[in-house]
N, C-alpha and C. Protein backbone atom coordinates (compact mmCIF):
# COMPACT_ATOMS: atom_id res chain seq x y z
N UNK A 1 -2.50 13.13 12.85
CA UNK A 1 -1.25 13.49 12.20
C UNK A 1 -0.29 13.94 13.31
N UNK A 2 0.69 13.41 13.31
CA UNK A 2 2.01 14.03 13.87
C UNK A 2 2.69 15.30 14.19
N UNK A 3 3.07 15.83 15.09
CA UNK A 3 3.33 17.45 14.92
C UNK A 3 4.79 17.61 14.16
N UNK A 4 5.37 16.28 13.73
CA UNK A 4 6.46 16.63 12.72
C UNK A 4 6.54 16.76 11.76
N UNK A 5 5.31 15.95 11.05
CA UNK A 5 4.33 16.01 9.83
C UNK A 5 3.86 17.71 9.44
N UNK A 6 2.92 17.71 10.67
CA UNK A 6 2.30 19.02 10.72
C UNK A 6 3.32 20.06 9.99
N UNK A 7 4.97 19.87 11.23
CA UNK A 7 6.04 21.19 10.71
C UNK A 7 6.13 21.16 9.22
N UNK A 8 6.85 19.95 9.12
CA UNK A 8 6.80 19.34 7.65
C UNK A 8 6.56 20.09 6.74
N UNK A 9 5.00 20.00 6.65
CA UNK A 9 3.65 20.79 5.60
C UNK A 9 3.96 22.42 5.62
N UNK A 10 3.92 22.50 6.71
CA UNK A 10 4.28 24.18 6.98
C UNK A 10 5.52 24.41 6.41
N UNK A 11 6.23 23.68 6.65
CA UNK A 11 7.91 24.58 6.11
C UNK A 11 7.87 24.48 4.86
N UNK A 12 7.12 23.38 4.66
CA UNK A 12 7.16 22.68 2.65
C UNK A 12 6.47 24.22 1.81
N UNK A 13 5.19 24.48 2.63
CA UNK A 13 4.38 25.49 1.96
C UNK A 13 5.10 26.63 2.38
N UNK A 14 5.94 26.73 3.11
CA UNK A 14 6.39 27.98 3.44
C UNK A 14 8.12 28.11 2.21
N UNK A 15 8.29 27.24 1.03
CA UNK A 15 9.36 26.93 0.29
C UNK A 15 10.27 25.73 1.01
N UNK A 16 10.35 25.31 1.82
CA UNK A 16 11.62 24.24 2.18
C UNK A 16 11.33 23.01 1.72
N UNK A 17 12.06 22.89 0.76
CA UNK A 17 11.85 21.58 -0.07
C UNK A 17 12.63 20.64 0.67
N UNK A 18 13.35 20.69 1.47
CA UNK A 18 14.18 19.78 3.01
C UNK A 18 12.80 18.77 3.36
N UNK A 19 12.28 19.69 3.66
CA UNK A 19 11.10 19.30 4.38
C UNK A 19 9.68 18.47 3.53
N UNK A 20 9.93 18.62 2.37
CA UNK A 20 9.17 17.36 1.50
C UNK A 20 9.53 16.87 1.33
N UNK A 21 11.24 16.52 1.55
CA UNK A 21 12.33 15.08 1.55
C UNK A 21 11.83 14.31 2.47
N UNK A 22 11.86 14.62 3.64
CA UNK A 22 11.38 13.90 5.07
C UNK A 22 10.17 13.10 4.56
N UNK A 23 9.42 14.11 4.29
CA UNK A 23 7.79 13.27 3.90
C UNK A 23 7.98 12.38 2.80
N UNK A 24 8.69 12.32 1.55
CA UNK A 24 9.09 11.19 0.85
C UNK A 24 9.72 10.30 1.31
N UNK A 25 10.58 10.46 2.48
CA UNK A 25 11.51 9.33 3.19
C UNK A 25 10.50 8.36 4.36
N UNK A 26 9.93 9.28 4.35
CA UNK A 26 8.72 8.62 5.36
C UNK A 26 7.65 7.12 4.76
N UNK A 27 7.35 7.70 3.23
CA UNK A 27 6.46 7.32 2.95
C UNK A 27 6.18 6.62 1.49
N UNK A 28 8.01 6.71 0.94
CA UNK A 28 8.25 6.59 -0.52
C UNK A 28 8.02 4.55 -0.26
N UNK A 29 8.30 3.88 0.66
CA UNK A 29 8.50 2.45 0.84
C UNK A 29 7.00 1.79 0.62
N UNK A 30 5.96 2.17 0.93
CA UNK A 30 4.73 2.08 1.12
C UNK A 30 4.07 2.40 0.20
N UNK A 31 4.32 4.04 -0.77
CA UNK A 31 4.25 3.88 -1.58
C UNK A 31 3.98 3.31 -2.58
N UNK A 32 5.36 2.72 -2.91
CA UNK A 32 5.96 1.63 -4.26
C UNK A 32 5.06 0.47 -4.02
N UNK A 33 5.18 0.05 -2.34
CA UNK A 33 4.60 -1.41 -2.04
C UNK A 33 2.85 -1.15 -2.67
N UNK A 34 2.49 -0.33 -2.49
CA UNK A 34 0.60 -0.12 -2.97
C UNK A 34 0.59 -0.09 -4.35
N UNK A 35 1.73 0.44 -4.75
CA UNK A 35 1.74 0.98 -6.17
C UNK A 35 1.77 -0.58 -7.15
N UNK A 36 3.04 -1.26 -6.82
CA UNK A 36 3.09 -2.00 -7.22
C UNK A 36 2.10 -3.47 -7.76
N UNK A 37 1.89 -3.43 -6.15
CA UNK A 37 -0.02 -4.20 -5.57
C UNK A 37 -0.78 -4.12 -6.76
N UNK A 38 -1.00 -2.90 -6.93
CA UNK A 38 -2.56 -2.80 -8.05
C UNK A 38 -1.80 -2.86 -9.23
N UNK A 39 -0.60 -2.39 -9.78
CA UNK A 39 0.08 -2.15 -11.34
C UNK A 39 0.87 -3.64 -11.49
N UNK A 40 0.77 -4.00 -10.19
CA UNK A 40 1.49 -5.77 -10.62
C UNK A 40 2.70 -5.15 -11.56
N UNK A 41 3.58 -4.28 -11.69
CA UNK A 41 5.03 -3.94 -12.25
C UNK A 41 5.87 -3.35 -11.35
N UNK A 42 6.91 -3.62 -11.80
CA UNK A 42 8.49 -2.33 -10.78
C UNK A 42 8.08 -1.57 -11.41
N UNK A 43 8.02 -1.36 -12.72
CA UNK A 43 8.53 -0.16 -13.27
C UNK A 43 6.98 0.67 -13.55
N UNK A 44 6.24 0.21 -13.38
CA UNK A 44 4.73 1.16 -13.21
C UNK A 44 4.73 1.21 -11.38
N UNK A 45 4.94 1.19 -11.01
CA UNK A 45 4.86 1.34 -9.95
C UNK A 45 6.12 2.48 -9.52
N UNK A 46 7.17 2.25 -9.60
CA UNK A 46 8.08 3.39 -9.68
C UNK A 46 7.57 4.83 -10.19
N UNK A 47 7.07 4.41 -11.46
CA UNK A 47 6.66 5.58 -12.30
C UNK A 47 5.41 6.35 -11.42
N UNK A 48 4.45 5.40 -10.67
CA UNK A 48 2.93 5.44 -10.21
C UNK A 48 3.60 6.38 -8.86
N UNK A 49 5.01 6.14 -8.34
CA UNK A 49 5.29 6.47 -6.79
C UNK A 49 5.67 7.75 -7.34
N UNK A 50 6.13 8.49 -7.99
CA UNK A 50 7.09 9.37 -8.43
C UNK A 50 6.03 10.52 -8.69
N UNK A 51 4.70 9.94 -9.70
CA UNK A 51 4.09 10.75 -9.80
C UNK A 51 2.78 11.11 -8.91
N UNK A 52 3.26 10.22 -7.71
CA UNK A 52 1.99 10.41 -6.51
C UNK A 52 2.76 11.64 -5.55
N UNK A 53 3.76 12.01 -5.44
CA UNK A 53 4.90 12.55 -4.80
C UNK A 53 4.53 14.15 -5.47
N UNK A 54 4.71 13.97 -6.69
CA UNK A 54 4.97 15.55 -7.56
C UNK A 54 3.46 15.92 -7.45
N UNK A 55 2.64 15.10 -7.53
CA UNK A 55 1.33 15.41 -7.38
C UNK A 55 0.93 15.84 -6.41
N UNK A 56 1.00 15.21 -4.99
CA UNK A 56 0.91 15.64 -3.50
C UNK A 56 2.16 17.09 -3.37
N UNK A 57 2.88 16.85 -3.98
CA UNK A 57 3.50 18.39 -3.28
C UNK A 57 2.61 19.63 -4.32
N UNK A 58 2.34 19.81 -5.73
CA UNK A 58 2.08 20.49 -6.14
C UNK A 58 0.44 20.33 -5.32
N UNK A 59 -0.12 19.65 -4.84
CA UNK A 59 -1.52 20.32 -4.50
C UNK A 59 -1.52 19.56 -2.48
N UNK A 60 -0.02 20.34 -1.79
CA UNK A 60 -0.30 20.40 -0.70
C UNK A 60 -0.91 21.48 -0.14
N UNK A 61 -1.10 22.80 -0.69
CA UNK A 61 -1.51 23.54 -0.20
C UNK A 61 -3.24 23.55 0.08
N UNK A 62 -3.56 22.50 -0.76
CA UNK A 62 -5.02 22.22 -0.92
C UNK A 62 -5.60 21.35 0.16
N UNK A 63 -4.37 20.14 1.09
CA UNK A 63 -4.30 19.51 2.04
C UNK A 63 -4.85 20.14 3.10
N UNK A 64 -6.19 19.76 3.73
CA UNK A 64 -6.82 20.63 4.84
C UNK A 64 -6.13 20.19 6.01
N UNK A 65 -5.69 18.75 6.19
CA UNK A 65 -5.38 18.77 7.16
C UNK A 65 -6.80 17.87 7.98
N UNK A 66 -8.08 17.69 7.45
CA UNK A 66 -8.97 17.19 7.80
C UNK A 66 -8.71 15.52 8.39
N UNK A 67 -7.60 14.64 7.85
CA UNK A 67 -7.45 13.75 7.89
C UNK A 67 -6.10 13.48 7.97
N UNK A 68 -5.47 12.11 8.40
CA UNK A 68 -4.01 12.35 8.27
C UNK A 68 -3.36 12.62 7.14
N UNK A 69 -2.19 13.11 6.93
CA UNK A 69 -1.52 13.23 5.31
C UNK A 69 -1.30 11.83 5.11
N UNK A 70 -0.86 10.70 5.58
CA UNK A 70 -0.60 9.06 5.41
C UNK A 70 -2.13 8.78 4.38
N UNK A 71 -3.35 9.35 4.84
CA UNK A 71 -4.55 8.91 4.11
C UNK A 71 -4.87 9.56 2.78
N UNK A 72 -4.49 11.18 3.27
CA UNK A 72 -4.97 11.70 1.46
C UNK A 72 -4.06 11.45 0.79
N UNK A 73 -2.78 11.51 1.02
CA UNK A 73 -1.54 10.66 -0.04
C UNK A 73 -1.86 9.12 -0.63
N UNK A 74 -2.32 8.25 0.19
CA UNK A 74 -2.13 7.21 -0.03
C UNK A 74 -3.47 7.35 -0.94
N UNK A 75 -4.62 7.92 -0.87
CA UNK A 75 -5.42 8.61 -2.01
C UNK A 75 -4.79 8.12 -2.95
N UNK A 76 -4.03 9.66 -3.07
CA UNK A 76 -3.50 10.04 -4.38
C UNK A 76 -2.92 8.71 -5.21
N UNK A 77 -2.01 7.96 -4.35
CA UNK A 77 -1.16 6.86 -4.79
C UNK A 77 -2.38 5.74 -5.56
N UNK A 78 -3.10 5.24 -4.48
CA UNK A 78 -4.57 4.67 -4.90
C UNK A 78 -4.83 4.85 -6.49
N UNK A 79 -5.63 5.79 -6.16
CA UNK A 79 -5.74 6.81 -7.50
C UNK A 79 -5.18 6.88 -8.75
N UNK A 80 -3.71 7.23 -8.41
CA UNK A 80 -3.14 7.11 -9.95
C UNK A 80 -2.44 5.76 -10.54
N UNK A 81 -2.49 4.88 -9.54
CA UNK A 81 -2.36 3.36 -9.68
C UNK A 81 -3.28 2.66 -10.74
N UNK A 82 -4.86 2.93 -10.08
CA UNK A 82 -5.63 2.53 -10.54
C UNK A 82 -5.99 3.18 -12.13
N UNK A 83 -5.52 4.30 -12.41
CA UNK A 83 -5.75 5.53 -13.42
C UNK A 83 -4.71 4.16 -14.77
N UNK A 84 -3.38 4.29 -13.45
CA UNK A 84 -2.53 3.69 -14.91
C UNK A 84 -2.63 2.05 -15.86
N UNK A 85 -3.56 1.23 -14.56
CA UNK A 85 -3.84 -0.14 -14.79
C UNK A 85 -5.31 -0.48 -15.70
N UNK A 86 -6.05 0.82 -15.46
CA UNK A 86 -6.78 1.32 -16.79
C UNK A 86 -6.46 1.86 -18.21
N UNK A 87 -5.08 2.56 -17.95
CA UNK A 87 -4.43 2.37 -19.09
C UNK A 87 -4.10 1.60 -19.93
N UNK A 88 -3.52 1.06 -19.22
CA UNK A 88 -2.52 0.12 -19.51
C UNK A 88 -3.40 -1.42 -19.99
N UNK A 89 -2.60 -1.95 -21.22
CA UNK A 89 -3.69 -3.24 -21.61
C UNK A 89 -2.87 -4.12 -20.43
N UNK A 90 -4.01 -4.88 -19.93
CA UNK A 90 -3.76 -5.95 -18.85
C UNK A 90 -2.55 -7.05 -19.65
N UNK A 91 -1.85 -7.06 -18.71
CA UNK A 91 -0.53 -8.18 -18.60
C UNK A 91 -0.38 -9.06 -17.55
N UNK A 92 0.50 -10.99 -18.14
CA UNK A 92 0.04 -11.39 -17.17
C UNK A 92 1.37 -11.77 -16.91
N UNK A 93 1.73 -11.49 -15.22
CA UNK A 93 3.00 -11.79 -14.84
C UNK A 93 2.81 -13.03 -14.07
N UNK A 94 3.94 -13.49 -13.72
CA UNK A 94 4.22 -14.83 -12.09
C UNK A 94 4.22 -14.13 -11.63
N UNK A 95 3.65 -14.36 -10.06
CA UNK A 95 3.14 -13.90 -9.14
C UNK A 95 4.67 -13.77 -8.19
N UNK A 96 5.69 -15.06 -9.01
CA UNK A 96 6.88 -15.37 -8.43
C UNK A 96 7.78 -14.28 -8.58
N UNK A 97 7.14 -13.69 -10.15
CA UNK A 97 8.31 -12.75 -10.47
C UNK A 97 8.48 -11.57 -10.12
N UNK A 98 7.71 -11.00 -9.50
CA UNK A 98 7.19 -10.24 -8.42
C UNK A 98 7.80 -9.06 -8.04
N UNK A 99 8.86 -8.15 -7.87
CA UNK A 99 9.64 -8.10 -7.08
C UNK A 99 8.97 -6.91 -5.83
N UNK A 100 8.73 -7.73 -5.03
CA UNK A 100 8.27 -7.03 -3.76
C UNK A 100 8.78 -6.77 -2.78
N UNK A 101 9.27 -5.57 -2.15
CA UNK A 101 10.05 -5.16 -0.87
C UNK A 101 9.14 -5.93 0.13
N UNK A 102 10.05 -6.73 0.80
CA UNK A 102 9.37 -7.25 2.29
C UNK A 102 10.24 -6.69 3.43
N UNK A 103 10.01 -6.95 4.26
CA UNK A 103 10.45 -6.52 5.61
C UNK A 103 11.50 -7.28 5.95
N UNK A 104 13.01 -6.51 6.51
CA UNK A 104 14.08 -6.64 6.44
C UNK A 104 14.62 -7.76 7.77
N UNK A 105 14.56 -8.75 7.74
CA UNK A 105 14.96 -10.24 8.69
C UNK A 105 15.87 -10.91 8.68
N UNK A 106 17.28 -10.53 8.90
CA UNK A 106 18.22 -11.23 8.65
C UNK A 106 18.68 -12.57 9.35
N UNK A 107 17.74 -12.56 10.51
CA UNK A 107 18.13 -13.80 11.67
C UNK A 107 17.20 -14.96 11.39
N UNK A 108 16.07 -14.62 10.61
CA UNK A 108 15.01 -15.81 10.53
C UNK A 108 14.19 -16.09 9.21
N UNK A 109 14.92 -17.23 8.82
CA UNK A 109 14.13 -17.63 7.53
C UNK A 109 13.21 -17.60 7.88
N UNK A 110 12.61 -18.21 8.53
CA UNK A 110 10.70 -18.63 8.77
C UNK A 110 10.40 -17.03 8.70
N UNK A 111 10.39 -16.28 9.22
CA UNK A 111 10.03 -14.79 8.80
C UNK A 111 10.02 -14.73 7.17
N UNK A 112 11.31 -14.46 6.66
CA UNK A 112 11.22 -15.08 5.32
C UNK A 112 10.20 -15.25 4.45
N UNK A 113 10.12 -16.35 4.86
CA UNK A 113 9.17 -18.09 4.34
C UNK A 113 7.54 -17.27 4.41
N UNK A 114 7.52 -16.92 5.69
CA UNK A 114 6.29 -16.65 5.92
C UNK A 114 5.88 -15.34 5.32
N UNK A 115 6.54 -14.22 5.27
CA UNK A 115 6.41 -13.28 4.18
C UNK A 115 6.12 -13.03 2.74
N UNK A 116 6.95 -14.13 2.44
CA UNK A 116 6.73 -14.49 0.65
C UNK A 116 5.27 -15.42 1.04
N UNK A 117 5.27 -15.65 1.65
CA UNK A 117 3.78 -16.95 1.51
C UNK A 117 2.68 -15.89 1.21
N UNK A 118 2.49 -14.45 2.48
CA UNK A 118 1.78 -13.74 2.80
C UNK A 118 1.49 -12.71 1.86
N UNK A 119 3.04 -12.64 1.29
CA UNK A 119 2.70 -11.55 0.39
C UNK A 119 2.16 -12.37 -1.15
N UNK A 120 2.60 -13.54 -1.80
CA UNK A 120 1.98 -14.27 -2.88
C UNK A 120 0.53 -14.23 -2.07
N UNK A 121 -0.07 -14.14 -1.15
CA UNK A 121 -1.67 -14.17 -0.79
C UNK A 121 -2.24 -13.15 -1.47
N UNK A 122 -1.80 -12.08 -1.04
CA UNK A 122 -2.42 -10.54 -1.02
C UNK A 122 -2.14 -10.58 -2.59
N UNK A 123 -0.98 -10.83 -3.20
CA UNK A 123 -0.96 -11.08 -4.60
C UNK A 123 -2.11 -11.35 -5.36
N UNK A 124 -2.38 -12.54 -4.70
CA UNK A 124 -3.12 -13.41 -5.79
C UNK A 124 -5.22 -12.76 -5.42
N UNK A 125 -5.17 -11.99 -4.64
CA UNK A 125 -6.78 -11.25 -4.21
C UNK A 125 -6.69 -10.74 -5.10
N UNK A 126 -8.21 -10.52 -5.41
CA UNK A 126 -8.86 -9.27 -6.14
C UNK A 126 -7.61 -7.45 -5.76
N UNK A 127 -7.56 -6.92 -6.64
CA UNK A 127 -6.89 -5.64 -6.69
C UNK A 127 -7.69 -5.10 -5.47
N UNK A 128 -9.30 -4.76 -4.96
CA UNK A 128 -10.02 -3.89 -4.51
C UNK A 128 -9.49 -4.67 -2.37
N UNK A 129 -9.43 -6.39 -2.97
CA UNK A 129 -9.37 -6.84 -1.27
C UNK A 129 -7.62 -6.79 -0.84
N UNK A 130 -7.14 -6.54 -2.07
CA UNK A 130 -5.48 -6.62 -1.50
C UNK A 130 -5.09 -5.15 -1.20
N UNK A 131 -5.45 -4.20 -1.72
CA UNK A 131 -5.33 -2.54 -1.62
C UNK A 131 -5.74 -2.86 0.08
N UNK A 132 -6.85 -2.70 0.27
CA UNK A 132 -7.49 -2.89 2.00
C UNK A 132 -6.94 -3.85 2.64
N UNK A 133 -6.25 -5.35 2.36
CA UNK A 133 -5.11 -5.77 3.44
C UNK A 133 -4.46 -5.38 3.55
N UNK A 134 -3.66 -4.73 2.60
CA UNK A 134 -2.47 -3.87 2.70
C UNK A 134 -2.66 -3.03 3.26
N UNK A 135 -3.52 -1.58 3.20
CA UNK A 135 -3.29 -0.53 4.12
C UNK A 135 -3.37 -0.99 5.62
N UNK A 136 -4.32 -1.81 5.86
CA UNK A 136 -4.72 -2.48 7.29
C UNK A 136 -3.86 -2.91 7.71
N UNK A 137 -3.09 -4.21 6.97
CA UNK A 137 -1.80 -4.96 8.07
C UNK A 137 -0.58 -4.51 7.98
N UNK A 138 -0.40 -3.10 6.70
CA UNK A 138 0.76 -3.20 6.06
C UNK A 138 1.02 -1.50 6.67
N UNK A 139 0.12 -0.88 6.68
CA UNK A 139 0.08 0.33 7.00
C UNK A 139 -0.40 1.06 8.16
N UNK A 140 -0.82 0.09 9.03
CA UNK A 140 -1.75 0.30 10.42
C UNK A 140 -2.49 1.11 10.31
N UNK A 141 -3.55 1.53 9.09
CA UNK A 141 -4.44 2.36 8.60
C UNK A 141 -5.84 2.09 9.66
N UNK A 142 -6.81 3.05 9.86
CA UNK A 142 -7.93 2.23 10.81
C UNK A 142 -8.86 2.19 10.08
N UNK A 143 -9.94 1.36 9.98
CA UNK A 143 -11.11 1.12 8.95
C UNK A 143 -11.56 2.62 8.40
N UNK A 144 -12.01 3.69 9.21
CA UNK A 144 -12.10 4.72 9.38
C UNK A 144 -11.56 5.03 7.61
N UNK A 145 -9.87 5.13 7.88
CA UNK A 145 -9.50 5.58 6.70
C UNK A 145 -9.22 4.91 5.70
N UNK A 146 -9.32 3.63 5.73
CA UNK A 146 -9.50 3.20 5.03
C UNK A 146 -10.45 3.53 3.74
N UNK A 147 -11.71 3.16 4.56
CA UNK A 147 -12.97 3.19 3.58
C UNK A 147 -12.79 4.95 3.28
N UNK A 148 -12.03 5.90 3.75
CA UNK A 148 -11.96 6.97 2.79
C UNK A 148 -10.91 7.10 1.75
N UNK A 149 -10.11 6.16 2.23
CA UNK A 149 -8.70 6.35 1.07
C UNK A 149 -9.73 5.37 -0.30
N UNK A 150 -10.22 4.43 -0.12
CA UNK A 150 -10.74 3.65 -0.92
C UNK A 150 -12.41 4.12 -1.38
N UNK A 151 -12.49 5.06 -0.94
CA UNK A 151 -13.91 5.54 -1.24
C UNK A 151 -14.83 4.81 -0.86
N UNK A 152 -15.45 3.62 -0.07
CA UNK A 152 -16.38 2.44 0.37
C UNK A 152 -16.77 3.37 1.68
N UNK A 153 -17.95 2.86 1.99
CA UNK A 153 -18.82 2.67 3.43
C UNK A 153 -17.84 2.17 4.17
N UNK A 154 -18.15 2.67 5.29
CA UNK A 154 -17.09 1.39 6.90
C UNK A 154 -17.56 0.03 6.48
N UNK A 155 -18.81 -0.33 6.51
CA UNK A 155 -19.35 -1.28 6.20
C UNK A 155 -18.60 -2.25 5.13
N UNK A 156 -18.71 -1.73 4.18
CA UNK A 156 -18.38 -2.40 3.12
C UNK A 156 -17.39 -2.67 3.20
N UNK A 157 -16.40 -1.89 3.82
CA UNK A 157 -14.87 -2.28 3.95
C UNK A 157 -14.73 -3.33 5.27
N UNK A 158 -15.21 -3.21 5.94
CA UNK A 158 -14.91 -4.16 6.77
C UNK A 158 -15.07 -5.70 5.98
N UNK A 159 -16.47 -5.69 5.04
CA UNK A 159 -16.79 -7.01 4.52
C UNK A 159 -15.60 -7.16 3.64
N UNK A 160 -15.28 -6.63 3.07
CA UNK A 160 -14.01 -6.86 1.88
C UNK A 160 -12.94 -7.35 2.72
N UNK A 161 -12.35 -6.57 3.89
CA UNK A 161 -11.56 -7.03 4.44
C UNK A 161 -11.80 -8.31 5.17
N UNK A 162 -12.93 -8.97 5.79
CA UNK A 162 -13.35 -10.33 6.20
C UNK A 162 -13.78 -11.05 5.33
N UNK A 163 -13.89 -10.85 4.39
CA UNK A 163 -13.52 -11.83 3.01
C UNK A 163 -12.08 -12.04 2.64
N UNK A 164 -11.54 -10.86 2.52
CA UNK A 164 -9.71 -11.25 2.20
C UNK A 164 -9.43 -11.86 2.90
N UNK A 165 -9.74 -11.80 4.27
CA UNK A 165 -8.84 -12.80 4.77
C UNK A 165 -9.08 -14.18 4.94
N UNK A 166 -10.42 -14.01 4.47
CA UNK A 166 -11.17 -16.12 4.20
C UNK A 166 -10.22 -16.13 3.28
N UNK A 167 -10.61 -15.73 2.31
CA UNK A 167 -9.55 -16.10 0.65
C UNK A 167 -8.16 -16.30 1.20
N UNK A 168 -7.35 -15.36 1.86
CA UNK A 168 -5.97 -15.59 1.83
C UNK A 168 -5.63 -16.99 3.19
N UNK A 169 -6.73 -16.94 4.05
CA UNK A 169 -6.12 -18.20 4.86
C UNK A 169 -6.46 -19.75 4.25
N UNK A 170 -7.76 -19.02 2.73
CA UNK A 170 -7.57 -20.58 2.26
C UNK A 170 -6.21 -20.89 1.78
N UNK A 171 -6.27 -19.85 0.92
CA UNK A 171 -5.15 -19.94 -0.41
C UNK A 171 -3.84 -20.33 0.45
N UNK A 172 -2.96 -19.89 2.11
CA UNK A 172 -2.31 -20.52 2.53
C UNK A 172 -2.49 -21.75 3.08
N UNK A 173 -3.94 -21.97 3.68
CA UNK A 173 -3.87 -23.35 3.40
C UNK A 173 -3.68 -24.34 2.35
N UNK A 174 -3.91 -24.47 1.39
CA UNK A 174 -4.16 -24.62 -0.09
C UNK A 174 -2.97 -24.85 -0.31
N UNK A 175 -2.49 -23.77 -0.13
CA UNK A 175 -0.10 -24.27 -0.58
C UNK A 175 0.57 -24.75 0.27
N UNK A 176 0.49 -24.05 1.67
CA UNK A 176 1.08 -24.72 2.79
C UNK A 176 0.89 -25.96 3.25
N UNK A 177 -0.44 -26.25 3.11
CA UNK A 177 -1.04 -28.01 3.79
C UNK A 177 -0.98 -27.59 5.48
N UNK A 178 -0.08 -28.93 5.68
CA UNK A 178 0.68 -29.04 6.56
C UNK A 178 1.53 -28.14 7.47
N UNK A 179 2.48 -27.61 6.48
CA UNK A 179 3.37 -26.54 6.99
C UNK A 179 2.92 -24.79 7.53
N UNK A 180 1.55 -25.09 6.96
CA UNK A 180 1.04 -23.43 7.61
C UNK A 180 1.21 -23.77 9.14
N UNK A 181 1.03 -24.16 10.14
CA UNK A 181 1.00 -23.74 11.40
C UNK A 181 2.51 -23.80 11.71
N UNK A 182 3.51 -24.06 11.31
CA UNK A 182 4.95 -24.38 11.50
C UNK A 182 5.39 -22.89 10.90
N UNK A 183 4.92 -22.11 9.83
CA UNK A 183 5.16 -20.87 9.45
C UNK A 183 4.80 -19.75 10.04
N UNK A 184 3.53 -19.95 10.69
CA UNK A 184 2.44 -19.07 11.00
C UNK A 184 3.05 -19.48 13.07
């Protein structure tokens, strides 16, 4: 963890609600993007980010600090994602209709191109192998925390994650053909 993080926590628990802005500004984008992932909705996912936020501040004081805050948050987010898609009776959307924040490229379609390809991948995985590409490529998470944000063995997570990515370089092969190495 960061020693700005660290202040962060301290000023937050010490009343400065300034200072749990920062940590939502930090971390509200990533968030939504996980949230969304497993609730496949904007608007459960909005709802899923909002209440991973009120949740982590009302039980930061409980935050040991054992691990980074990026991991027990993203917990929490995990967590009540999965809480609400158990709720919730399964719905089936386009994968097209999507609306997913990607990463901001104004000079290069092929960035673009290759984003929507990448992200319809992680889409279309199992909920358990797209949660673990995502923190991994999306979050520079290390297996380590992974398999604790996700509750799995190292082990096991590593296999999930070397399976996702058989599945997702078929599945771009599969659509792309041809054009995957021209994207990629």
């Amino acid at each position: 963890m960061n020693s700005d993080e660290i202040t962060w926590i301290n000023d937050c628990l010490n009343g400065d609600s300034y200072a749990y802005r920062k940590l939502v500004n930090k971390y509200q984008h990533f968030a939504y993007t996980l949230a969304v992932r497993i609730t496949k909705s904007a608007e459960d996912a909005e709802e899923v980010t909002q209440d991973a936020f009120l949740k982590a501040y009302a039980s930061l004081a409980g935050f040991k600090g054992e691990s980074k805050f990026s991991t027990w948050f993203y917990k929490i987010v995990l967590n009540l994602a999965m809480s609400k898609v158990r709720r919730c009776k399964p719905t089936h959307q386009n994968i097209d209709d999507l609306n997913l924040q990607t990463v901001n490229d104004n000079d290069s379609s092929r960035k673009t191109e290759r984003t929507y390809y990448v992200e319809k991948a992680i889409a279309s995985l199992p909920e358990d192998e797209a949660i673990i590409v995502t923190l991994f490529y999306m979050e520079d998470q290390s297996l380590d925390e992974i398999s604790n944000i996700v509750q799995l063995s190292l082990s096991n997570t590593k296999v999930k994650l070397f399976r996702a990515r058989k599945k997702m370089a078929e599945m771009l092969k599969n659509e792309l053909k041809e054009d995957l190495y021209t994207i990629l």
